[in-house]
N, C-alpha and C. Protein backbone atom coordinates (compact mmCIF):
# COMPACT_ATOMS: atom_id res chain seq x y z
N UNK A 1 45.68 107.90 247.51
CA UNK A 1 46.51 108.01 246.33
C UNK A 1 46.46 109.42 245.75
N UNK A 2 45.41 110.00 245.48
CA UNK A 2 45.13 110.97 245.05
C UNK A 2 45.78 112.63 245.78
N UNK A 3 46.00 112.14 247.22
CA UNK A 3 46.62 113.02 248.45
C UNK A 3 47.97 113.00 247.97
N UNK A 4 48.46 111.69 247.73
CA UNK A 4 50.27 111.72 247.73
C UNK A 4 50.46 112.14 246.28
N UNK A 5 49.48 112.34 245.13
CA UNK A 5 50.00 113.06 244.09
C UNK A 5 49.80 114.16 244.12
N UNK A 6 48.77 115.02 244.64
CA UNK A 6 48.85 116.12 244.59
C UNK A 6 49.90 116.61 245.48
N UNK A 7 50.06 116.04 246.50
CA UNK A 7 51.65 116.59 247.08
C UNK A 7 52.95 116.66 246.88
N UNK A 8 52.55 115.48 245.76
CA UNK A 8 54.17 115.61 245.00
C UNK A 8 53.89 116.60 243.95
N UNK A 9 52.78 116.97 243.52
CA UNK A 9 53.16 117.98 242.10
C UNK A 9 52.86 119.58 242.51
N UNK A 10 52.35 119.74 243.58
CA UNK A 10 52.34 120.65 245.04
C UNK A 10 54.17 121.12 245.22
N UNK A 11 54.56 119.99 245.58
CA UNK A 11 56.08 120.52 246.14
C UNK A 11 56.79 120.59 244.81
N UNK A 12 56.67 119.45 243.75
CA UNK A 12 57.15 120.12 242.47
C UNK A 12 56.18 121.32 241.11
N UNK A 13 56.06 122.19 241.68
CA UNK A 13 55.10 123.10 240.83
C UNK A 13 55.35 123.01 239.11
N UNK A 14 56.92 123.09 238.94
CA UNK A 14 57.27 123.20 237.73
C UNK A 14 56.42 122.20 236.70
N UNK A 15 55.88 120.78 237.68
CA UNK A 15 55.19 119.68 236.82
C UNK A 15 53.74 119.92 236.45
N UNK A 16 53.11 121.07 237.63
CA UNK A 16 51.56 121.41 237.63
C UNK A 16 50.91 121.45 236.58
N UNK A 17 49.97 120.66 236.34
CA UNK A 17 49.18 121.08 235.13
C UNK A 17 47.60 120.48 235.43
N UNK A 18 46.63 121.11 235.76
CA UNK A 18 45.03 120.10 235.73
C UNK A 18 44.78 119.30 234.55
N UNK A 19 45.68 119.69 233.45
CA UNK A 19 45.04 118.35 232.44
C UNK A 19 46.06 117.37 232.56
N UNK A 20 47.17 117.45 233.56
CA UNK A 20 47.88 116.17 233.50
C UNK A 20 47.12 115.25 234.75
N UNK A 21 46.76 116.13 235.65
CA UNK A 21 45.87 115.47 236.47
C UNK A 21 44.57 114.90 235.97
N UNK A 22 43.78 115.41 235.15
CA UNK A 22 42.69 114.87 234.60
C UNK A 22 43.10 113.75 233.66
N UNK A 23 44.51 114.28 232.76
CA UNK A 23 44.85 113.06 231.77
C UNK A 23 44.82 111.72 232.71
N UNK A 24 45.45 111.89 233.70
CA UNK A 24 46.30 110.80 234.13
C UNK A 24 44.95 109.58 235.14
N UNK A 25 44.06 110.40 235.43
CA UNK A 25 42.66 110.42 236.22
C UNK A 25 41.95 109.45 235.41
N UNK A 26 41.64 109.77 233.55
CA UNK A 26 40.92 109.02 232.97
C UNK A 26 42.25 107.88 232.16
N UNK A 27 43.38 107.95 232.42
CA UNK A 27 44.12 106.77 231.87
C UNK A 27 43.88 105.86 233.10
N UNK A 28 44.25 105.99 234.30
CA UNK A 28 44.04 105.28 235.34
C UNK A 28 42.28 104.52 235.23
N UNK A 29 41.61 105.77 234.47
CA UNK A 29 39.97 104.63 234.88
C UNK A 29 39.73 103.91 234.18
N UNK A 30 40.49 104.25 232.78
CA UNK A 30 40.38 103.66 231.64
C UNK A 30 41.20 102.29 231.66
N UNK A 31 42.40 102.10 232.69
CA UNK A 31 43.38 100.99 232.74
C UNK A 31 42.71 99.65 233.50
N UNK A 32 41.96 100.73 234.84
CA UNK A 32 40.97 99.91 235.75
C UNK A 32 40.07 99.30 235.43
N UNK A 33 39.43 99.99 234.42
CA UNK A 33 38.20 99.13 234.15
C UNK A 33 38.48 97.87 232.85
N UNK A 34 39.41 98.00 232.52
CA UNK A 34 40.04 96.82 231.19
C UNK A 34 40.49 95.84 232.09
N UNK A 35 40.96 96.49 233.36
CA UNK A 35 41.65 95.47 234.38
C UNK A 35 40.80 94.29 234.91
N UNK A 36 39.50 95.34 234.88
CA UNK A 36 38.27 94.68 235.82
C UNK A 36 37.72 93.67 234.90
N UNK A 37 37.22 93.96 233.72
CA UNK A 37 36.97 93.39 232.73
C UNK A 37 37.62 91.68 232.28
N UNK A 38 39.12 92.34 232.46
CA UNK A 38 40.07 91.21 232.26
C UNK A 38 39.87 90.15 233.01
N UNK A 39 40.07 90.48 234.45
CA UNK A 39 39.66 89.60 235.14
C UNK A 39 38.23 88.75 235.21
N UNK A 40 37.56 89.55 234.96
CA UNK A 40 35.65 88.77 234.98
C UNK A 40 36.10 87.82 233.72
N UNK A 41 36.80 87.87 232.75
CA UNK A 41 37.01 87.22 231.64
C UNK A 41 37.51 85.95 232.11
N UNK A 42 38.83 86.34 233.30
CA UNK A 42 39.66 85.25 233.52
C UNK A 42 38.50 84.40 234.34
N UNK A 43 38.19 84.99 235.15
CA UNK A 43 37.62 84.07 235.84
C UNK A 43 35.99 83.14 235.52
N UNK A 44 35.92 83.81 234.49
CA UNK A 44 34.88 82.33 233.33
C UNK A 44 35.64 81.84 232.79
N UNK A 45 36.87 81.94 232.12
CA UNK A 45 37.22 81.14 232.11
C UNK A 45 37.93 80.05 232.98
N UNK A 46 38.17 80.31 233.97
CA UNK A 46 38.94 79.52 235.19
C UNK A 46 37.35 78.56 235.47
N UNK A 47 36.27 78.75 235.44
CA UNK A 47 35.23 78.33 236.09
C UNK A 47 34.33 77.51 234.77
N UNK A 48 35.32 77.67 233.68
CA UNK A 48 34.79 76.75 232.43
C UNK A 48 35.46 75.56 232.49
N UNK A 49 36.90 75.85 232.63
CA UNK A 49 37.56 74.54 232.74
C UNK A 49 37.62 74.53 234.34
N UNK A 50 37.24 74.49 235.18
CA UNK A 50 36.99 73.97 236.09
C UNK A 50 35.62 73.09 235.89
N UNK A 51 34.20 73.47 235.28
CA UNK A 51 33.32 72.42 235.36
C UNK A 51 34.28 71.34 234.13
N UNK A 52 34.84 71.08 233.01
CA UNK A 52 35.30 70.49 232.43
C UNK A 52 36.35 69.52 233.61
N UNK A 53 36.75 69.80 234.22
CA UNK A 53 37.82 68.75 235.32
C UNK A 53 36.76 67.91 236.38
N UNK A 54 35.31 68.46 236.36
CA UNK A 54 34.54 67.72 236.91
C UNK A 54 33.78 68.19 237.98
N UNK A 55 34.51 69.69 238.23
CA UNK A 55 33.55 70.57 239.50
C UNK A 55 32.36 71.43 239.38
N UNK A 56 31.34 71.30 240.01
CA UNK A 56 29.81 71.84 239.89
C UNK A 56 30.35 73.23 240.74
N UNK A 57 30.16 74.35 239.77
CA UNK A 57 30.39 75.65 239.99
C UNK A 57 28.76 76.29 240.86
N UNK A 58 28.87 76.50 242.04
CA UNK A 58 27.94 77.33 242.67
C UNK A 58 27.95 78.55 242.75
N UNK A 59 28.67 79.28 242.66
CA UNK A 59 28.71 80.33 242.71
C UNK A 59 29.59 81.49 242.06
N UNK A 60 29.82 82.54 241.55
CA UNK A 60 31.21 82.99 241.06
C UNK A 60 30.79 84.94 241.69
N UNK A 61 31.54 85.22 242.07
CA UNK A 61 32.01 86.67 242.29
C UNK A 61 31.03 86.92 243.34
N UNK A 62 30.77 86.07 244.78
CA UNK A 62 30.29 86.15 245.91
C UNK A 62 30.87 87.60 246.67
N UNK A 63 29.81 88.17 247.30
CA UNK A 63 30.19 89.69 247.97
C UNK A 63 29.65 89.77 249.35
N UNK A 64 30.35 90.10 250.35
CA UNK A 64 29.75 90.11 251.07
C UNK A 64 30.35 91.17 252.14
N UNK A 65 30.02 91.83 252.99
CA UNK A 65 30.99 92.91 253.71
C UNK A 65 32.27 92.25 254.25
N UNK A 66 32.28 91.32 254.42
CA UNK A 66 33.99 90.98 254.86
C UNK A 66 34.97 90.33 253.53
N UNK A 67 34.15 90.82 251.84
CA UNK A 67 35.33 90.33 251.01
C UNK A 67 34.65 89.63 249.83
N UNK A 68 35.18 89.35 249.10
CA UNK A 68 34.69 88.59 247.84
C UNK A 68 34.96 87.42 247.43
N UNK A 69 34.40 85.98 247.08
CA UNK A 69 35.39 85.15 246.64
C UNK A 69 34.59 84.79 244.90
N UNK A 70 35.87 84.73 244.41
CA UNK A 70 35.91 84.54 242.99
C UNK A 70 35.48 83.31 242.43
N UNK A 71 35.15 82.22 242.87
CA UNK A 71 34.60 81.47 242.57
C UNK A 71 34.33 80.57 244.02
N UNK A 72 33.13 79.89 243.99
CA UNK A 72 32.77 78.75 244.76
C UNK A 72 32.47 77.59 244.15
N UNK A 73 33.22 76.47 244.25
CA UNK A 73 32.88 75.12 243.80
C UNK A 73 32.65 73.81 244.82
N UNK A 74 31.86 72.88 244.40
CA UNK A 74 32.05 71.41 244.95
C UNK A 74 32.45 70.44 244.31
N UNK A 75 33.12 69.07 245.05
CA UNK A 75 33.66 68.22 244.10
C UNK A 75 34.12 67.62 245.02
N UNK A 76 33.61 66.21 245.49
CA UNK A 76 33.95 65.48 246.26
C UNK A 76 33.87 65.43 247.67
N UNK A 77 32.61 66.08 247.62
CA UNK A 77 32.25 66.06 248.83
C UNK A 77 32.49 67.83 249.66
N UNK A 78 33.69 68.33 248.75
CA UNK A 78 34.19 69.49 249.49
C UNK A 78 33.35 70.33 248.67
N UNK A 79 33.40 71.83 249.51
CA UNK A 79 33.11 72.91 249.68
C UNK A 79 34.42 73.76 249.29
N UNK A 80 34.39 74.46 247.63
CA UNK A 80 36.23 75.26 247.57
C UNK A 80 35.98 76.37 247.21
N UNK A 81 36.50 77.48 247.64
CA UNK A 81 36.86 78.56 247.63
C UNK A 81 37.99 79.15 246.91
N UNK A 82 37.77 79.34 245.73
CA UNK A 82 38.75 79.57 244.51
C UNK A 82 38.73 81.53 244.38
N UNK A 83 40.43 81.64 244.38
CA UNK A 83 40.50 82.97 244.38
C UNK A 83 41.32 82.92 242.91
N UNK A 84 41.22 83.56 241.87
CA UNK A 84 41.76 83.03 240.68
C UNK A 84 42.64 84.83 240.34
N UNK A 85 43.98 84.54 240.01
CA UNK A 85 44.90 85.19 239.98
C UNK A 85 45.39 85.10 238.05
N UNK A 86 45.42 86.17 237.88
CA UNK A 86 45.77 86.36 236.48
C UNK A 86 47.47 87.43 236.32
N UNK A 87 48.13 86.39 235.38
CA UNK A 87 49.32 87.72 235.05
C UNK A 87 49.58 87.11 233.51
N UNK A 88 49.29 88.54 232.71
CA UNK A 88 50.07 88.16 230.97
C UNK A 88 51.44 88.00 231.36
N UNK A 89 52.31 88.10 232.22
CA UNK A 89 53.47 88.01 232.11
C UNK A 89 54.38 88.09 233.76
N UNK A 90 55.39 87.69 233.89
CA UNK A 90 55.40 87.40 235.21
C UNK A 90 56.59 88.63 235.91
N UNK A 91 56.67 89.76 235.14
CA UNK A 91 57.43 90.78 235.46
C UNK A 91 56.90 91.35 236.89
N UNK A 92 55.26 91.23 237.25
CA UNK A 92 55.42 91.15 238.59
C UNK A 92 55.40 90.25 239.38
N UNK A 93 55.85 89.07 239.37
CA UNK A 93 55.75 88.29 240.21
C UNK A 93 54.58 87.22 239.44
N UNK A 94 54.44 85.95 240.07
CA UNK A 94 53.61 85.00 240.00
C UNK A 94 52.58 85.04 240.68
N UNK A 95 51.43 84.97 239.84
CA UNK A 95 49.74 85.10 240.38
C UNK A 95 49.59 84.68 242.31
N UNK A 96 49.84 83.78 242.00
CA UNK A 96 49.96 83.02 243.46
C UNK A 96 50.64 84.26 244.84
N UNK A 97 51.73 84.70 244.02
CA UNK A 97 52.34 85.76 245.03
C UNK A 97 51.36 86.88 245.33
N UNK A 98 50.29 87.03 244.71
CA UNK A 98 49.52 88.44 245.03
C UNK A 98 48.29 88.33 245.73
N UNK A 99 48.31 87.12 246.31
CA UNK A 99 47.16 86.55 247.59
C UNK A 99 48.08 86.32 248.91
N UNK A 100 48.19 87.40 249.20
CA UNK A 100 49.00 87.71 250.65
C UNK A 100 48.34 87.72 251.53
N UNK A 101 48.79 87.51 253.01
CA UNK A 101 47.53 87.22 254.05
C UNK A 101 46.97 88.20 254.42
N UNK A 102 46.56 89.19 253.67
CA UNK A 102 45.36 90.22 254.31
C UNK A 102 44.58 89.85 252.88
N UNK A 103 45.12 89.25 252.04
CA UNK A 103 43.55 88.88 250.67
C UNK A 103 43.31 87.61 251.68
N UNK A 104 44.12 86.39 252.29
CA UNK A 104 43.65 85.59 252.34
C UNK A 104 43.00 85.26 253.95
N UNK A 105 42.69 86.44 254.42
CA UNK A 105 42.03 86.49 255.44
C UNK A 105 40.93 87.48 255.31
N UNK A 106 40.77 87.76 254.11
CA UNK A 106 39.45 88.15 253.22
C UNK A 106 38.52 86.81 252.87
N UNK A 107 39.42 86.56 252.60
CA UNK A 107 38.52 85.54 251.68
C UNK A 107 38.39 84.13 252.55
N UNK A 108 38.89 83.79 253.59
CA UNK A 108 38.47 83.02 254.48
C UNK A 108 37.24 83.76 255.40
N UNK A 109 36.86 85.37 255.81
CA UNK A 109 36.27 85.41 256.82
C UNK A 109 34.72 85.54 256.12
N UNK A 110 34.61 85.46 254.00
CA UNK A 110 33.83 85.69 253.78
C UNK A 110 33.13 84.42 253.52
N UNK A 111 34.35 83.18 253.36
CA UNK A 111 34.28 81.92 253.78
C UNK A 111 33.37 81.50 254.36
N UNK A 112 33.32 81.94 256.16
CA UNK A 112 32.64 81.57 257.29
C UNK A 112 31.07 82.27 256.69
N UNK A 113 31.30 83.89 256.31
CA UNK A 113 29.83 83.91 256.19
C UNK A 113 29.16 83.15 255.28
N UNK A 114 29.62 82.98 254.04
CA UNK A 114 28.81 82.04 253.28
C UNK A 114 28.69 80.74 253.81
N UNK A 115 29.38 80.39 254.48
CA UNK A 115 29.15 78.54 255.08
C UNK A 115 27.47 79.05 256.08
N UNK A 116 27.92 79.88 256.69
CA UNK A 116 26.81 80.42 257.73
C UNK A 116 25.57 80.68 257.20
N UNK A 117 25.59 81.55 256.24
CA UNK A 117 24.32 82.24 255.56
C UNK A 117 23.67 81.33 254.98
N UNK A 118 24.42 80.08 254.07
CA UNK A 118 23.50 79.09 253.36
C UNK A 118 23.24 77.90 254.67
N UNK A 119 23.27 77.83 255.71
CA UNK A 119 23.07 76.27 256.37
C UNK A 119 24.45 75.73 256.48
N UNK A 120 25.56 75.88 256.09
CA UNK A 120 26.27 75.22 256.20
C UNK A 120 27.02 74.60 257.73
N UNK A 121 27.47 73.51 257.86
CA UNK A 121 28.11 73.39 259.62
C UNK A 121 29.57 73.70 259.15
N UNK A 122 30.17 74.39 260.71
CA UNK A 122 31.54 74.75 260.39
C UNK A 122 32.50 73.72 260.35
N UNK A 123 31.46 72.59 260.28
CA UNK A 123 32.55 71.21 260.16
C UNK A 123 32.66 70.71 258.78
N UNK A 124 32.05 71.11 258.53
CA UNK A 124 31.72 70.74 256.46
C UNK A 124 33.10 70.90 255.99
N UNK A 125 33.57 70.13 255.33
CA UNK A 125 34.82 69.88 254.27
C UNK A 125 34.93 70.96 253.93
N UNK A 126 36.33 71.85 253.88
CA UNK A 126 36.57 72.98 252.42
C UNK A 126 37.56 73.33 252.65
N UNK A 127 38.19 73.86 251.51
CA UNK A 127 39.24 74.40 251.17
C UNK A 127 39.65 75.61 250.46
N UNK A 128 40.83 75.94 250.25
CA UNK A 128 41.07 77.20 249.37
C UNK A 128 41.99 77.15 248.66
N UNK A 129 41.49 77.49 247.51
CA UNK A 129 42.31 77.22 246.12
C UNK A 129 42.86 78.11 245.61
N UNK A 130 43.93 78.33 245.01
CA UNK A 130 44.17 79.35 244.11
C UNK A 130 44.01 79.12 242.88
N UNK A 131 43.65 79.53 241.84
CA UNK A 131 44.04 79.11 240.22
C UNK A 131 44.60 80.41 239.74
N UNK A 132 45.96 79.54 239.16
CA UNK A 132 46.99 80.98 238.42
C UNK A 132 47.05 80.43 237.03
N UNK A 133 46.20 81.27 236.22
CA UNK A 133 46.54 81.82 235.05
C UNK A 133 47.05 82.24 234.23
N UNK A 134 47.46 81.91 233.35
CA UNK A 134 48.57 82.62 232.37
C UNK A 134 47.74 82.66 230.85
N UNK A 135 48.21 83.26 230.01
CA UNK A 135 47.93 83.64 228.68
C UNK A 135 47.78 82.62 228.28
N UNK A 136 48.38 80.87 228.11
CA UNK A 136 47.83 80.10 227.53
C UNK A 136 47.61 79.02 229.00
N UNK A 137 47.88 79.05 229.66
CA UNK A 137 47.96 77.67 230.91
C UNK A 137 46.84 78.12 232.52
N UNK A 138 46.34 77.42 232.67
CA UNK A 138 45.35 77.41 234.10
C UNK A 138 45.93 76.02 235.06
N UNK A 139 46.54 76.87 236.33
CA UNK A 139 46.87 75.92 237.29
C UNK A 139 46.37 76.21 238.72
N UNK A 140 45.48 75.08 238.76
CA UNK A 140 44.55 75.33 240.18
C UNK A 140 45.49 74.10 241.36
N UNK A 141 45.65 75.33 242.17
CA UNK A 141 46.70 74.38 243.57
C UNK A 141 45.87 74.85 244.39
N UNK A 142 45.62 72.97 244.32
CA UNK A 142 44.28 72.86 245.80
C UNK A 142 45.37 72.94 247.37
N UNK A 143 44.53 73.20 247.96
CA UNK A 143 44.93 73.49 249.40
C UNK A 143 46.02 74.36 249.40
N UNK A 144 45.64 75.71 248.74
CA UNK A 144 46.79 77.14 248.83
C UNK A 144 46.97 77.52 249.74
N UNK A 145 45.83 77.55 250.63
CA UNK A 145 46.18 78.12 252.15
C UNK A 145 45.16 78.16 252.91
N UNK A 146 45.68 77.57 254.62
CA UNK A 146 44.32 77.54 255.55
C UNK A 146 43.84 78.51 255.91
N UNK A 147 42.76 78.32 256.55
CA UNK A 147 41.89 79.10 257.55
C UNK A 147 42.54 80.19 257.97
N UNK A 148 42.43 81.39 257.63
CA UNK A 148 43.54 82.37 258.61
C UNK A 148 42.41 83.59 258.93
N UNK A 149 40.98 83.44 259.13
CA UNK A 149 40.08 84.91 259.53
C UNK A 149 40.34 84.73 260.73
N UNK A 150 39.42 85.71 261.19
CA UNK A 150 38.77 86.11 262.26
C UNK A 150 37.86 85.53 263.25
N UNK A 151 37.19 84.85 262.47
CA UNK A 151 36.38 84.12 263.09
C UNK A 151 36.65 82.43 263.31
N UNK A 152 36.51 82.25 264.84
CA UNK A 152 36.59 80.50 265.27
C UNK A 152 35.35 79.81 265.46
């Protein structure tokens, strides 16, 4: 990112300035980290009313080198993998639309390692959830999408 702006203000000189680059440097970290924030917010709350609907929350903001998943729950036997999507407003699109299959072949291959790392068999029940968020409403659609890693 940082390559394709300096090349655009490179070929347009007239725009050059280091404090628009620095301005624009700490609005961007300053946007990111409210972003980041926002989300850790959303997703206690997605994982509050989720134990309220009846699911025992194991885990939340799992890391692992092939990806992150935002929440882990059980409930009925299953094993779910909740990726929780937030938008104040739907000018870009609907939460759901921004788990495209390179997030969701993230988050399935980090899937396998956590089934792996705790004991789990690759036959064990689970699924993947999305929960989309909005400013006043939480809608978790079970079975968002299968298995799509790397690993069989």
């Amino acid at each position: 990112m940082g390559t394709i702006v300096c090349c655009f203000l490179l070929e347009n000189r007239r725009s050059f300035s280091p404090n628009v680059i620095a301005g624009s440097w700490r609005e961007w970290k300053e946007a990111n980290m409210n972003t980041h924030e926002l989300g850790r917010g959303q997703e206690q709350r997605v994982a509050d009313w989720m134990r309220q609907q009846g699911f025992c929350i194991v885990e939340q903001n799992f890391r692992c080198k092939f990806g992150e998943i935002d929440l882990i729950a059980k409930k009925e036997g299953y094993l779910i993998f909740v990726e929780v999507k937030y938008r104040s407003n739907e000018q870009y699109g609907v939460p759901r639309e921004a788990v495209d299959w390179r997030k969701r072949q993230r988050i399935s291959n980090a899937a396998v390692f956590y089934l792996k790392r705790y004991g789990y068999s690759m036959e064990h029940p689970c699924r993947f959830d999305v929960a989309e968020v909005s400013q006043d409403s939480i809608n978790l659609m079970e079975n968002a999408f299968d298995y799509c890693g790397s690993f069989r």
